[in-house]
N, C-alpha and C. Protein backbone atom coordinates (compact mmCIF):
# COMPACT_ATOMS: atom_id res chain seq x y z
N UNK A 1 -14.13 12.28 10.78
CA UNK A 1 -12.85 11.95 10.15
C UNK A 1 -13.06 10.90 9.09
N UNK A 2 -12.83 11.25 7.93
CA UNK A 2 -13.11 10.04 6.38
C UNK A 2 -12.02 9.31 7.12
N UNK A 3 -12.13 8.03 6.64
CA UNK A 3 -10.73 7.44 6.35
C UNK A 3 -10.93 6.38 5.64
N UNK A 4 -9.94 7.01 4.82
CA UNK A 4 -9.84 6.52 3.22
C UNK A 4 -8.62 5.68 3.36
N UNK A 5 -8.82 4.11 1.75
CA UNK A 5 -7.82 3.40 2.00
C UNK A 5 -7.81 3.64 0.43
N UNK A 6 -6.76 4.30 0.09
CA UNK A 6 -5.76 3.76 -1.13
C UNK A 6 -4.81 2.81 -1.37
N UNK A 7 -5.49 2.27 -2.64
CA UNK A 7 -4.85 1.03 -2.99
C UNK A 7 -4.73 1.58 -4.27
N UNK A 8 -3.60 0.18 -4.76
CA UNK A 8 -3.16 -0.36 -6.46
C UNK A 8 -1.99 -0.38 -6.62
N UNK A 9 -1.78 -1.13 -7.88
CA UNK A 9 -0.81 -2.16 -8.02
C UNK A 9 0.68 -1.82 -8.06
N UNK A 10 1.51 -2.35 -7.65
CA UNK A 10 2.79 -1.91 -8.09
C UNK A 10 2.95 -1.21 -9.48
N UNK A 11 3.61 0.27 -9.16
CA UNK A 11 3.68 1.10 -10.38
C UNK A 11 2.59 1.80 -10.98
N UNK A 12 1.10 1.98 -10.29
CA UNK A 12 0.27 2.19 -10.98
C UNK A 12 -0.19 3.89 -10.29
N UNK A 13 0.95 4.59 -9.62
CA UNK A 13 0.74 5.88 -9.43
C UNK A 13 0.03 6.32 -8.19
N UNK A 14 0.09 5.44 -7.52
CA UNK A 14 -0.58 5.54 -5.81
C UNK A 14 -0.06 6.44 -5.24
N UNK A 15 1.51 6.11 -5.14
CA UNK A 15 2.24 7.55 -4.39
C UNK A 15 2.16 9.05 -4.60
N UNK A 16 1.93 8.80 -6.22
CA UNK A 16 1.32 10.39 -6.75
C UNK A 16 0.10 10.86 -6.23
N UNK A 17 -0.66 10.06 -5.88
CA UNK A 17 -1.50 10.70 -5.49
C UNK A 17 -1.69 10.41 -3.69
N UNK A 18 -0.81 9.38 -3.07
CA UNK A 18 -0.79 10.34 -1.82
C UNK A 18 -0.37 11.08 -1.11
N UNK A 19 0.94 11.73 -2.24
CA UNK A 19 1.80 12.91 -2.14
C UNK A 19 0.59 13.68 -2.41
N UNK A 20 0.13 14.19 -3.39
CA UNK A 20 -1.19 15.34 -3.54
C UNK A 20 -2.26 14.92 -2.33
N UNK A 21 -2.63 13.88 -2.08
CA UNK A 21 -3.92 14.72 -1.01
C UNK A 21 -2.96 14.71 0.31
N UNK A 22 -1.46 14.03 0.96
CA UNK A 22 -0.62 14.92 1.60
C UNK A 22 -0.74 16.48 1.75
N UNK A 23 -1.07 17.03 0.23
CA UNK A 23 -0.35 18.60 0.05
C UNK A 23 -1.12 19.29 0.26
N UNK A 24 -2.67 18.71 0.11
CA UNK A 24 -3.91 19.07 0.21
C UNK A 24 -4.56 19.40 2.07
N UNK A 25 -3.78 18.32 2.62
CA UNK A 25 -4.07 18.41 4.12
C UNK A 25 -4.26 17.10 4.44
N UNK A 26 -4.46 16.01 3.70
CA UNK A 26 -4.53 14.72 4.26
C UNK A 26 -4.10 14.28 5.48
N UNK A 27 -4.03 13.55 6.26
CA UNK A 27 -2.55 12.76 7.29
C UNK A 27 -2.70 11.26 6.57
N UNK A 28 -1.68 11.47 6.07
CA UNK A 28 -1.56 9.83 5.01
C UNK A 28 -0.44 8.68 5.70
N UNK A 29 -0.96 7.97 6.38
CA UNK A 29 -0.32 6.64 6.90
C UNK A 29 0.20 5.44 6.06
N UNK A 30 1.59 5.15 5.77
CA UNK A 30 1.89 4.88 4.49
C UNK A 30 2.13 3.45 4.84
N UNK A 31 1.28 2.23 4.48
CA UNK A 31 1.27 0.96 5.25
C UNK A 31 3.16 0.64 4.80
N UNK A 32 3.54 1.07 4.00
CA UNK A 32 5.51 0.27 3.73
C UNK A 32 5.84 0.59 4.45
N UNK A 33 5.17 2.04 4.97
CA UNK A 33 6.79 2.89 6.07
C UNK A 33 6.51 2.07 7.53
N UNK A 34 5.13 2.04 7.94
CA UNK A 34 5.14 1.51 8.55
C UNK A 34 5.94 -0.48 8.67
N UNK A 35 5.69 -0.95 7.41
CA UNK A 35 6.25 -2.14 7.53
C UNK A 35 7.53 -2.18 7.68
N UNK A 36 8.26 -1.09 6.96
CA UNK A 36 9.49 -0.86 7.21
C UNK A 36 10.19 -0.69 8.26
N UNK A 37 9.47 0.07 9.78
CA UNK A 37 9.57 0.72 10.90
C UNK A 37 9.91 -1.05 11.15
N UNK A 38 8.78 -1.93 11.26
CA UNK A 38 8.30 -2.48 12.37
C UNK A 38 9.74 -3.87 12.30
N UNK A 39 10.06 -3.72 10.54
CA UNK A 39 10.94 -4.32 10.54
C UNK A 39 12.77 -4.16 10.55
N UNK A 40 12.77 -3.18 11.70
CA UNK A 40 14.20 -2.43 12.19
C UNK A 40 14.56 -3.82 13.01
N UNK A 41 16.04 -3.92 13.24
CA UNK A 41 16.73 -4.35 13.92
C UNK A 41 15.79 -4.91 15.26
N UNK A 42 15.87 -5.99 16.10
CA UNK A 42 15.57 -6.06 17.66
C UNK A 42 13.73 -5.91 17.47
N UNK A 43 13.43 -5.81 16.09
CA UNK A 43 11.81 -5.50 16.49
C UNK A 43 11.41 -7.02 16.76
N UNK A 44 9.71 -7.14 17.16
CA UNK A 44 9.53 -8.68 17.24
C UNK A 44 9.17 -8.97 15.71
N UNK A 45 8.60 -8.34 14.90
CA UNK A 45 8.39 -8.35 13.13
C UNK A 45 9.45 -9.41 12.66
N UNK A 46 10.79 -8.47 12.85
CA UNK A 46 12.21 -8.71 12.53
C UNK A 46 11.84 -10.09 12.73
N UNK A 47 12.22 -10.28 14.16
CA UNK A 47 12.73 -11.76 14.97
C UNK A 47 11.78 -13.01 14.19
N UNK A 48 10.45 -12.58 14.07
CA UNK A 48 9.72 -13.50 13.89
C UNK A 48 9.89 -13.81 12.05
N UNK A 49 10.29 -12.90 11.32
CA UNK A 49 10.85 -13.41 10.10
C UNK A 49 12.11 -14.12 10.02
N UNK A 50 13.02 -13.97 10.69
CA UNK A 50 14.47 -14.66 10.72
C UNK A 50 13.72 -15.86 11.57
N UNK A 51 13.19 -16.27 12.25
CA UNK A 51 12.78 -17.28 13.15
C UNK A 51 12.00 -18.32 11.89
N UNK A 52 11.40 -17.81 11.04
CA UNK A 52 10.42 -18.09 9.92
C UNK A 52 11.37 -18.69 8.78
N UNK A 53 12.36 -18.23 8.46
CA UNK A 53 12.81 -17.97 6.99
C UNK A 53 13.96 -18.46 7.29
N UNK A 54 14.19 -18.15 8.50
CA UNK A 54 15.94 -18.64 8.37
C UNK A 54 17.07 -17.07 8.62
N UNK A 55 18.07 -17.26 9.28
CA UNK A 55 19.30 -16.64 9.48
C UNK A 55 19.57 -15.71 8.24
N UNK A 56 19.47 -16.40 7.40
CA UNK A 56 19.84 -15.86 5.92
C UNK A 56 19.01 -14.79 5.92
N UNK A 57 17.81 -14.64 6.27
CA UNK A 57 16.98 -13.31 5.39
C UNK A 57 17.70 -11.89 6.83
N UNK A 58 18.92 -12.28 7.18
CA UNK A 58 19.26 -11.49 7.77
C UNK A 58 20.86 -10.54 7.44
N UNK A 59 21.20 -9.55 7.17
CA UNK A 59 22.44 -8.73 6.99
C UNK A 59 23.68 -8.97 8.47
N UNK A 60 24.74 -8.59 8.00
CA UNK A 60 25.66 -8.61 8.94
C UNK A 60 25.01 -7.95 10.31
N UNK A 61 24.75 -6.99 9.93
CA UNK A 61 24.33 -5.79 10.78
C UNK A 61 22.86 -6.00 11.54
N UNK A 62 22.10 -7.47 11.14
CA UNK A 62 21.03 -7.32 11.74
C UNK A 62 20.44 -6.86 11.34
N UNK A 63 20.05 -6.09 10.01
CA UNK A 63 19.10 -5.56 10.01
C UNK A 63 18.20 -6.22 8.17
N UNK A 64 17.13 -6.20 7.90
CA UNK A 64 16.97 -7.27 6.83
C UNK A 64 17.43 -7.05 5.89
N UNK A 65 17.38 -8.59 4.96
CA UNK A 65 18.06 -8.60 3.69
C UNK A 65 16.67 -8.46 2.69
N UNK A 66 16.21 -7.56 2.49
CA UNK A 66 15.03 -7.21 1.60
C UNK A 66 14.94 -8.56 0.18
N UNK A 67 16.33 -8.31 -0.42
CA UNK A 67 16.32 -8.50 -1.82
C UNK A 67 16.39 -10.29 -1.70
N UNK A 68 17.06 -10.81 -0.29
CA UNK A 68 16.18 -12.18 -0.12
C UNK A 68 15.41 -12.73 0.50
N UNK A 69 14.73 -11.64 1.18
CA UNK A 69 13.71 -12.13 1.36
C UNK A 69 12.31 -12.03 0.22
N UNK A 70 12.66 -11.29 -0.89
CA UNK A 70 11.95 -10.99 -1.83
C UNK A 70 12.06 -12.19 -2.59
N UNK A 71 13.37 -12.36 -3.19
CA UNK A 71 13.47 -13.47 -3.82
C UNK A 71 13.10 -14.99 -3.23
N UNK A 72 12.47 -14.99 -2.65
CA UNK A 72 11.77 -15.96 -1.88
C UNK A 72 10.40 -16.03 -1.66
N UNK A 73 10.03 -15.24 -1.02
CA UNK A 73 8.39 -14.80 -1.07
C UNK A 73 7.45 -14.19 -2.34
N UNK A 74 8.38 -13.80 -3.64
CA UNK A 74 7.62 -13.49 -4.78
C UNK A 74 7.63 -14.74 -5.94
N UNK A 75 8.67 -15.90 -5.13
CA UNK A 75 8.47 -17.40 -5.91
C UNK A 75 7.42 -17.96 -5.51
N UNK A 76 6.78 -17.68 -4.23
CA UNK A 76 6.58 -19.03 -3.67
C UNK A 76 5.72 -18.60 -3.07
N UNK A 77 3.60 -18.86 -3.34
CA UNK A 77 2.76 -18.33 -2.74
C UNK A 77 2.87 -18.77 -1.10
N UNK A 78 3.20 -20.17 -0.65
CA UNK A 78 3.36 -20.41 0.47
C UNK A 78 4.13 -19.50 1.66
N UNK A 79 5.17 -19.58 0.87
CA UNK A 79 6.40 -18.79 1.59
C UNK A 79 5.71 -17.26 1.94
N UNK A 80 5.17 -16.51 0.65
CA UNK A 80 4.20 -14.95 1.16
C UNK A 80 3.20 -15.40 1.77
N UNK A 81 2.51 -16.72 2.19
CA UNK A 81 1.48 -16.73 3.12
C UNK A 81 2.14 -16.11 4.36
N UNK A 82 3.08 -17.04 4.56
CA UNK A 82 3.72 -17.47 5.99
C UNK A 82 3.94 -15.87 6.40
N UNK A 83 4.99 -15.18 5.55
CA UNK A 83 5.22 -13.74 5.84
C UNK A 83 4.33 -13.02 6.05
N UNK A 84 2.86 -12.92 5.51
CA UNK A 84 2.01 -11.89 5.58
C UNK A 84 1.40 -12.60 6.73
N UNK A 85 1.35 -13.59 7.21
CA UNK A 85 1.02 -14.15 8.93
C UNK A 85 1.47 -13.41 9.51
N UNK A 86 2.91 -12.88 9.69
CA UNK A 86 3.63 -12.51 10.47
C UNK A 86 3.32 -10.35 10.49
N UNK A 87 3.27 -10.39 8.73
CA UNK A 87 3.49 -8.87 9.24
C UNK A 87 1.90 -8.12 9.17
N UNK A 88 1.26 -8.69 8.66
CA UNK A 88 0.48 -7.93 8.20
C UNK A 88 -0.90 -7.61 9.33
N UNK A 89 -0.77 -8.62 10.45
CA UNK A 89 -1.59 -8.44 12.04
C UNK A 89 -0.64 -7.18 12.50
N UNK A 90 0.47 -7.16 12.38
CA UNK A 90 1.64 -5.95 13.41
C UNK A 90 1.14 -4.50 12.74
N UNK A 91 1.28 -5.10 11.32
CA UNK A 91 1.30 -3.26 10.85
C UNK A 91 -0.64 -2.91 10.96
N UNK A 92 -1.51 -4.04 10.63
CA UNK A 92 -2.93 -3.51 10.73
C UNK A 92 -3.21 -2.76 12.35
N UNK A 93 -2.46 -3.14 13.45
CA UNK A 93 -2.56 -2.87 14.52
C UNK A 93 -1.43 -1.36 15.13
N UNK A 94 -0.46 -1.36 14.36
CA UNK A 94 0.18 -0.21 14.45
C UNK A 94 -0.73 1.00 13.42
N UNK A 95 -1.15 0.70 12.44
CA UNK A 95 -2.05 1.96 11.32
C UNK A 95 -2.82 2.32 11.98
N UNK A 96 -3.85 1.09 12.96
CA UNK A 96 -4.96 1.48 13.67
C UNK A 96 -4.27 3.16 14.55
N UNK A 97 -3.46 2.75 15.49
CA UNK A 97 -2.90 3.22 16.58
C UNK A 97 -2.51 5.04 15.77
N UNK A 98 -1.79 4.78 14.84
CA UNK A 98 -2.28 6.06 14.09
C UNK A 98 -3.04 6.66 13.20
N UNK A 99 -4.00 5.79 13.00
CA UNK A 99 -5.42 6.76 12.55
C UNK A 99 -5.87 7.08 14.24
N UNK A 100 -5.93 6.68 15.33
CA UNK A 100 -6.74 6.94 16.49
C UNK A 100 -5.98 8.41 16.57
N UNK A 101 -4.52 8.64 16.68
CA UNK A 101 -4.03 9.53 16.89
C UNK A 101 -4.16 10.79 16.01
N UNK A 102 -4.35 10.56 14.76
CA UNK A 102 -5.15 11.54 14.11
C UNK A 102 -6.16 11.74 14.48
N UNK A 103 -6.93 11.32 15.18
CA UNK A 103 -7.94 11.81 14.85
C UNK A 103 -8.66 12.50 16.23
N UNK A 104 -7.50 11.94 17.61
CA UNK A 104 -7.12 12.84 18.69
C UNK A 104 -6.77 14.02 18.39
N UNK A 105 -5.83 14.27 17.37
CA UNK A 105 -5.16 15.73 17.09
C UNK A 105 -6.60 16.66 16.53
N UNK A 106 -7.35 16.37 15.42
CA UNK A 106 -8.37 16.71 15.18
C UNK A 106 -9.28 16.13 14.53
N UNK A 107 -10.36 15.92 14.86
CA UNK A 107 -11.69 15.15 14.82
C UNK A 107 -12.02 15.12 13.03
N UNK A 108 -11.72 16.50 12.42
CA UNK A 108 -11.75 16.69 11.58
C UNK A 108 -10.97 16.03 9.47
N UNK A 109 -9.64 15.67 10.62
CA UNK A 109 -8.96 15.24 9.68
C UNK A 109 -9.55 14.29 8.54
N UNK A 110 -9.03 14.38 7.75
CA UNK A 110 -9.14 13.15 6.19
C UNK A 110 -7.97 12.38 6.69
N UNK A 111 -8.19 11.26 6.85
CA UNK A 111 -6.95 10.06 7.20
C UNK A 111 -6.63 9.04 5.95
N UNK A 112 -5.62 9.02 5.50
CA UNK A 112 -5.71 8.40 3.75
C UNK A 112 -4.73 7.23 4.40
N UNK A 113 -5.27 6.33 4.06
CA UNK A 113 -4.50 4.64 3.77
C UNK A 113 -3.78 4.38 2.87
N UNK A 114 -2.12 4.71 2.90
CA UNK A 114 -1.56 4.21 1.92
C UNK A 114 -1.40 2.54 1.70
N UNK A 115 -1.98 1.72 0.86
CA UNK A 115 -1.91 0.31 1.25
C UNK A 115 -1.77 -0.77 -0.16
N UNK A 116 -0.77 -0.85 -0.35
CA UNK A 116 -0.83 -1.92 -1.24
C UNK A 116 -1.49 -2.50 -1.36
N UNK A 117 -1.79 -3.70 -0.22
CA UNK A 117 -2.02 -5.11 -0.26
C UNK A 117 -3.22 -4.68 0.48
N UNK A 118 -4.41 -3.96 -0.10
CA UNK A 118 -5.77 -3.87 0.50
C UNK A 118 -6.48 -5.13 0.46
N UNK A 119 -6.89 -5.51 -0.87
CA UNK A 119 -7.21 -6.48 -1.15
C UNK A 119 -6.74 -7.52 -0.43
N UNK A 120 -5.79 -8.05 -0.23
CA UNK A 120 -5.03 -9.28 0.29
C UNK A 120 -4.98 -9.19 1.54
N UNK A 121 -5.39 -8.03 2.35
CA UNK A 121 -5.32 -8.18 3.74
C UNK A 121 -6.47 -7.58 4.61
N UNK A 122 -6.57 -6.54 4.37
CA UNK A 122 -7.92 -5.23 4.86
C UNK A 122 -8.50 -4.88 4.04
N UNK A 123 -9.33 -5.64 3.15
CA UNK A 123 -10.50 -5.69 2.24
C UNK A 123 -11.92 -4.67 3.06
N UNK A 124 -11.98 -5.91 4.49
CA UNK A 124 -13.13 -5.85 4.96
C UNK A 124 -13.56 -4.66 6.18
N UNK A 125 -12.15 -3.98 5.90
CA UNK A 125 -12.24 -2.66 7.33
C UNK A 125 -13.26 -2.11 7.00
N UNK A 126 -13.66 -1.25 8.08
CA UNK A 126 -14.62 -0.56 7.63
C UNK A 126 -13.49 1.11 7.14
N UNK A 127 -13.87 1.15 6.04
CA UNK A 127 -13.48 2.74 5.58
C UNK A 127 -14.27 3.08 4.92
N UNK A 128 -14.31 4.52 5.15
CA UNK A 128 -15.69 5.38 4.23
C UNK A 128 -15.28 4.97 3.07
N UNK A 129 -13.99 4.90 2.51
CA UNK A 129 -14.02 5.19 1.21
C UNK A 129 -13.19 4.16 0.83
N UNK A 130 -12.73 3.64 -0.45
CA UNK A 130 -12.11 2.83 -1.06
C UNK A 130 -11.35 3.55 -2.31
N UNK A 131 -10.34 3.74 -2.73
CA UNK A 131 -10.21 4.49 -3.74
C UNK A 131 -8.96 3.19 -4.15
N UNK A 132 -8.98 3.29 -5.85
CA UNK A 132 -8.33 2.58 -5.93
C UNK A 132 -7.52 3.28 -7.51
N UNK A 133 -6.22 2.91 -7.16
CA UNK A 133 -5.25 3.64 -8.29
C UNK A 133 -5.12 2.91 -9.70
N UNK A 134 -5.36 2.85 -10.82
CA UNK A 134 -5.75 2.10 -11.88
C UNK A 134 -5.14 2.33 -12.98
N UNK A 135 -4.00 1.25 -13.55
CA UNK A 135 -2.80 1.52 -14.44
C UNK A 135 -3.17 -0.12 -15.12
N UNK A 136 -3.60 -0.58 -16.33
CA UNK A 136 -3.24 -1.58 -16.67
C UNK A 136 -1.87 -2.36 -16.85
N UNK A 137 -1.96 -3.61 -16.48
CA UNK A 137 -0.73 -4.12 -15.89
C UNK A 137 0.34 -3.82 -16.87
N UNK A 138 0.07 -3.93 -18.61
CA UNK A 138 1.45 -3.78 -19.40
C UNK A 138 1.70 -2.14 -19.04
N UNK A 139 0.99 -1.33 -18.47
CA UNK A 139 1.64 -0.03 -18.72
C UNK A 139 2.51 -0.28 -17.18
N UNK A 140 2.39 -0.75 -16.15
CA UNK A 140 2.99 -0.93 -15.01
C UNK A 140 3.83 -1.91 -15.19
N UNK A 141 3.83 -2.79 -15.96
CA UNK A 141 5.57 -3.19 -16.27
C UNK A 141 6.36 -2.37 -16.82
N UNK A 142 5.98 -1.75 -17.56
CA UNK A 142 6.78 -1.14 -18.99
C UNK A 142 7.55 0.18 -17.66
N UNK A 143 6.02 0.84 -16.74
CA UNK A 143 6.97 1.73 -15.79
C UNK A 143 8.03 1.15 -14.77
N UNK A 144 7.51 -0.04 -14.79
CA UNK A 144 8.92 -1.16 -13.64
C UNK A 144 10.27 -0.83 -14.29
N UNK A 145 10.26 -1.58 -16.12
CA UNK A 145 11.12 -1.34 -16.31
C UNK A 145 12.06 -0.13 -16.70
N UNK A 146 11.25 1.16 -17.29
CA UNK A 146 11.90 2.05 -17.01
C UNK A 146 12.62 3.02 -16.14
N UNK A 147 11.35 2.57 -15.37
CA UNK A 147 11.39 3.78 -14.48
C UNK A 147 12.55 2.87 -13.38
N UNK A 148 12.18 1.79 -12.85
CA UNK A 148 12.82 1.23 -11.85
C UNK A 148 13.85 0.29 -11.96
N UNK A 149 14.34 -0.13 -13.55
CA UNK A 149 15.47 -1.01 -14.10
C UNK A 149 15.20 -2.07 -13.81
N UNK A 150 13.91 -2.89 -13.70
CA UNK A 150 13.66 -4.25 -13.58
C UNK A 150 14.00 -4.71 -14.91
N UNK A 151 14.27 -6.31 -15.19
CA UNK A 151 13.96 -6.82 -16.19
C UNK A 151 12.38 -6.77 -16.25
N UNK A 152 12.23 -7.10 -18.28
CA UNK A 152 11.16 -7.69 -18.32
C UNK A 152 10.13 -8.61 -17.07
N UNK A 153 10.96 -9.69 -17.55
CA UNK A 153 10.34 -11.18 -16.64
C UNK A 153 10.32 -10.45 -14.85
N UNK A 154 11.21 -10.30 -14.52
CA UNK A 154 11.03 -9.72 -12.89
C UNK A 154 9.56 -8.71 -12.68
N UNK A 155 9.39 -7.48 -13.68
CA UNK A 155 8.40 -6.81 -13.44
C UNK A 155 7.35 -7.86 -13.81
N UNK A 156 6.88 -8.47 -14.53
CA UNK A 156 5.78 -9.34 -14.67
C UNK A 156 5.64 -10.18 -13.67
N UNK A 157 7.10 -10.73 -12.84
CA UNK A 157 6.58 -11.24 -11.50
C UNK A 157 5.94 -10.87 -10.66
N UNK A 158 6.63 -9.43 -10.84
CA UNK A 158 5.80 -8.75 -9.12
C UNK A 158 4.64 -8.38 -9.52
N UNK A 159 4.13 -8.14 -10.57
CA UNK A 159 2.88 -7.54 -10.74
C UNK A 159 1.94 -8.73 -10.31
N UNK A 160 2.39 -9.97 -11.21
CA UNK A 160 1.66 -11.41 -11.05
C UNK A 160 1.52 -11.50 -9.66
N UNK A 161 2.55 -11.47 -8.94
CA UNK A 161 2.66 -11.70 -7.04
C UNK A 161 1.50 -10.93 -6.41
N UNK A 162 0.82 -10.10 -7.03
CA UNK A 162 0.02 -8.99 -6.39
C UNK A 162 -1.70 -9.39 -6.85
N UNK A 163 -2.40 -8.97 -6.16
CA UNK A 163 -3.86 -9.40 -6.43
C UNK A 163 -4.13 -8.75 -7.89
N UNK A 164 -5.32 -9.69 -8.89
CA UNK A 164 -4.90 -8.80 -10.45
C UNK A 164 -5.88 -7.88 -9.97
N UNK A 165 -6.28 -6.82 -11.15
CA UNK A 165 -7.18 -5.37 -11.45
C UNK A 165 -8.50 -5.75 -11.04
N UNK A 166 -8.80 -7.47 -11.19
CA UNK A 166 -10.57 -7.13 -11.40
C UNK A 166 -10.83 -7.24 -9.88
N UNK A 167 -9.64 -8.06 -9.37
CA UNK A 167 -9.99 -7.78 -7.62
C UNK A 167 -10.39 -6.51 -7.15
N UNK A 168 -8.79 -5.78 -7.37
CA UNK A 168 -8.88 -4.60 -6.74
C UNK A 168 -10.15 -3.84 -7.15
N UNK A 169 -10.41 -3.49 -8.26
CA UNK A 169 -12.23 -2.75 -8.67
C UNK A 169 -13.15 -3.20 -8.09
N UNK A 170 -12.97 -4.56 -7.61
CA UNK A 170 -14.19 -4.53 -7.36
C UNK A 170 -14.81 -4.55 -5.79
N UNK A 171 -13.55 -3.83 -5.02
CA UNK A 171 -14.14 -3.45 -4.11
C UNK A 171 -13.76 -1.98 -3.96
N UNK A 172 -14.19 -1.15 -5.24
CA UNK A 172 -13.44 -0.12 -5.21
C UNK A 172 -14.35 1.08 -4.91
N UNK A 173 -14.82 2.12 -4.03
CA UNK A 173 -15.45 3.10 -4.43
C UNK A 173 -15.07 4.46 -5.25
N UNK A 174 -14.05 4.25 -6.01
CA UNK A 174 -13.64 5.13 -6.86
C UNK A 174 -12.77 4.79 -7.53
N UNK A 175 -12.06 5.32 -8.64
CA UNK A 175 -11.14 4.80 -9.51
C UNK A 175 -10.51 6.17 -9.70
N UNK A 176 -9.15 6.03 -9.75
CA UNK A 176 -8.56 7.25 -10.19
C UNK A 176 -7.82 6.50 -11.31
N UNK A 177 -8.05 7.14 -12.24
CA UNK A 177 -7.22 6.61 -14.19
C UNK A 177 -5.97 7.25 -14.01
N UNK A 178 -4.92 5.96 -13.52
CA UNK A 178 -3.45 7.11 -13.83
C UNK A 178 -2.80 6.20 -15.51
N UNK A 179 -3.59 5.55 -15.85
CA UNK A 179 -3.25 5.35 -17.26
C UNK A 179 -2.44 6.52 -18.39
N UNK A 180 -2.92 7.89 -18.07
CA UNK A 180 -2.59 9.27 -18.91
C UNK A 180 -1.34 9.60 -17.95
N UNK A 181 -1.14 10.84 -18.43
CA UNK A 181 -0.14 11.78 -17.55
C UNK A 181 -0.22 12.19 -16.28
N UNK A 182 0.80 12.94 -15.74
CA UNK A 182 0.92 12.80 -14.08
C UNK A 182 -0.71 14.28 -13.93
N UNK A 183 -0.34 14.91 -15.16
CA UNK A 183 -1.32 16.33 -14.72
C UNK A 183 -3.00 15.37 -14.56
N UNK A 184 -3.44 14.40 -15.29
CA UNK A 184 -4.60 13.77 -15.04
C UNK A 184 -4.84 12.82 -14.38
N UNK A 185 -4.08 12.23 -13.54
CA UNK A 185 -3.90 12.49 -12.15
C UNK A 185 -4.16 12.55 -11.18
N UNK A 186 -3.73 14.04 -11.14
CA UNK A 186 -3.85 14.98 -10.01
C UNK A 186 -4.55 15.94 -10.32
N UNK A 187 -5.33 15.60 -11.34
CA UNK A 187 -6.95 16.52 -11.60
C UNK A 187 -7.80 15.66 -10.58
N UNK A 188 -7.52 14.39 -11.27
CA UNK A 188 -8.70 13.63 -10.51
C UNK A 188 -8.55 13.51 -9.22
N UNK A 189 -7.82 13.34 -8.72
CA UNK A 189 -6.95 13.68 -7.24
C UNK A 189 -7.68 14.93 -6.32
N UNK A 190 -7.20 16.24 -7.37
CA UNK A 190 -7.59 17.14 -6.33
C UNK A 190 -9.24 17.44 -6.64
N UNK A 191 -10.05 16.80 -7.15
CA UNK A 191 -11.28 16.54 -7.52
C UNK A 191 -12.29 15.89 -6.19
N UNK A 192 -11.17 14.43 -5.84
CA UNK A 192 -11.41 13.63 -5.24
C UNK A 192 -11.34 14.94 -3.69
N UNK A 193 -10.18 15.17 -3.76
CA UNK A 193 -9.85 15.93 -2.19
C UNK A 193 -10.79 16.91 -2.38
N UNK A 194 -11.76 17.42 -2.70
CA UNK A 194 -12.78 18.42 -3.02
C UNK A 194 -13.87 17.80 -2.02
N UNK A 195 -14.51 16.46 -2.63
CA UNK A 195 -15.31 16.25 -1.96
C UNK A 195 -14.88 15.42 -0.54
N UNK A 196 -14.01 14.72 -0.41
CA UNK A 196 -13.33 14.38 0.70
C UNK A 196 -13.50 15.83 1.95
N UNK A 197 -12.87 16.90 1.49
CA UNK A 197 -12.55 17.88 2.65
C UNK A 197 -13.79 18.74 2.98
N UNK A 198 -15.00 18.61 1.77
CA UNK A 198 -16.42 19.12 1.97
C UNK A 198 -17.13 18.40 3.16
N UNK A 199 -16.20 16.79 3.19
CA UNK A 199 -17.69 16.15 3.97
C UNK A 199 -18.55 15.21 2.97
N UNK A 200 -18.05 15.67 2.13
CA UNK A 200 -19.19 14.80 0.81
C UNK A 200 -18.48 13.20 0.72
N UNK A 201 -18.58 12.54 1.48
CA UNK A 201 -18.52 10.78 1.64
C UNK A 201 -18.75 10.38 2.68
N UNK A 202 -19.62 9.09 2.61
CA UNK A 202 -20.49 8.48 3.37
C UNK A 202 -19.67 7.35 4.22
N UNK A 203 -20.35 6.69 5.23
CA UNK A 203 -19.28 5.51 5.45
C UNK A 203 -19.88 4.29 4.65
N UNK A 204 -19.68 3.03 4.20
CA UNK A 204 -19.57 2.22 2.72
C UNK A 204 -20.86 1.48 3.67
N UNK A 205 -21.91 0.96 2.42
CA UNK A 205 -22.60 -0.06 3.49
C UNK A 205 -22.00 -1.01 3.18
C-alpha cells in the first residue's frame, strides 16, 4: 500500500488533483474533513479549543465559530501554536486509524494524504511518497481573490500564515506544476497515478 502525502499551499490546486487520483482509485483521507469531523459539537477537539481561546470561538448552537477563530490564529503565530497543540496530535491519530483501515480493506490500495500543513506538522512520517502541489504565491492570491472573494491584503495573509514554497520543495518527492491550466494538471496527475498504481515508488530513505 503507497501512501502518499499531498501537500501545498492554499489555492495552489491540491484538491484538483485529489479529486483525480480519487477517480483513478485512490482512498484519499482529506486531513480538513477530518479536522472538521473532530471539531463537531461535544467533541474533546471542540472543548479543548473553547477551553483555549475562550467562549467566544463558540456559536449559539455550540458548534464553532470558524471565521473567529481564524481571525485570531492567522494574526497571531502564538495563538496558531497553541491551536495546532490541540488539533493537529487528534487528527494525526485519527488519519493513522484510517490509512490502517484501508489498508485492512485491501493490502493493495494507494492511500493519498490530503494535507495542508505537511510541512508544519508531519514532515517526518514515514510516506513513500511526498508530492507536493506548486502554484507561485501571486498566482494563489490572485486565485483567493477571484475565485474565493478575499480581499487583496486577507489572501496575502493566509498565504503568509502558511509555510512559504522553498519549505514545502524541499521535502518534496515530486512536484506537480498547477501554475498552467486545470488540463496540465491532471496530465501530470494521471501520469503520477500511472506509476503509483504500477508499484513504481519506493518507500523515501
Amino acid at each position: 500500500m503507497p501512501l502518499v502525502a499531498l501537500t501545498g499551499g492554499i489555492a495552489s490546486g491540491k484538491s484538483t488533483i485529489a479529486d483525480r487520483l480519487a477517480s483513478r482509485g485512490a482512498v484519499v483521507v482529506d486531513a480538513d474533513a477530518v479536522v472538521r469531523e473532530l471539531q463537531q459539537p461535544g467533541m474533546p477537539v471542540l472543548l479543548a479549543i473553547a477551553d483555549a481561546f475562550g467562549e467566544g470561538m463558540l456559536l449559539a448552537d455550540g458548534s464553532l465559530d470558524r471565521a473567529a477563530l481564524g481571525a485570531v490564529v492567522f494574526a497571531d503565530d502564538e495563538a496558531r501554536q497553541r491551536l495546532n497543540a490541540i488539533v493537529h496530535p487528534a487528527v494525526a491519530a485519527e488519519s493513522a486509524r484510517r490509512f490502517r483501515e484501508a489498508l485492512e480493506r485491501d493490502p493493495r490500495t494507494v492511500v493519498v494524504y490530503d494535507v495542508p500543513l505537511l510541512v508544519e506538522a508531519r514532515a517526518d512520517d514515514p510516506w513513500d511518497l511526498v508530492v507536493v502541489a506548486h502554484a507561485p504565491a501571486e498566482t494563489r492570491i490572485a486565485r483567493l481573490v477571484a475565485l474565493r472573494g478575499m480581499t487583496e491584503a486577507d489572501a496575502r495573509a493566509r498565504v503568509a500564515s502558511q509555510a512559504s514554497d522553498e519549505r514545502r520543495l524541499a521535502i518534496a518527492d515530486e512536484v506537480i506544476d498547477t501554475d498552467g491550466d486545470v488540463e496540465h494538471t491532471l496530465a501530470q496527475t494521471d501520469a503520477l497515478w500511472e506509476r503509483l498504481s504500477s508499484g513504481d515508488v519506493g518507500a523515501r530513505s
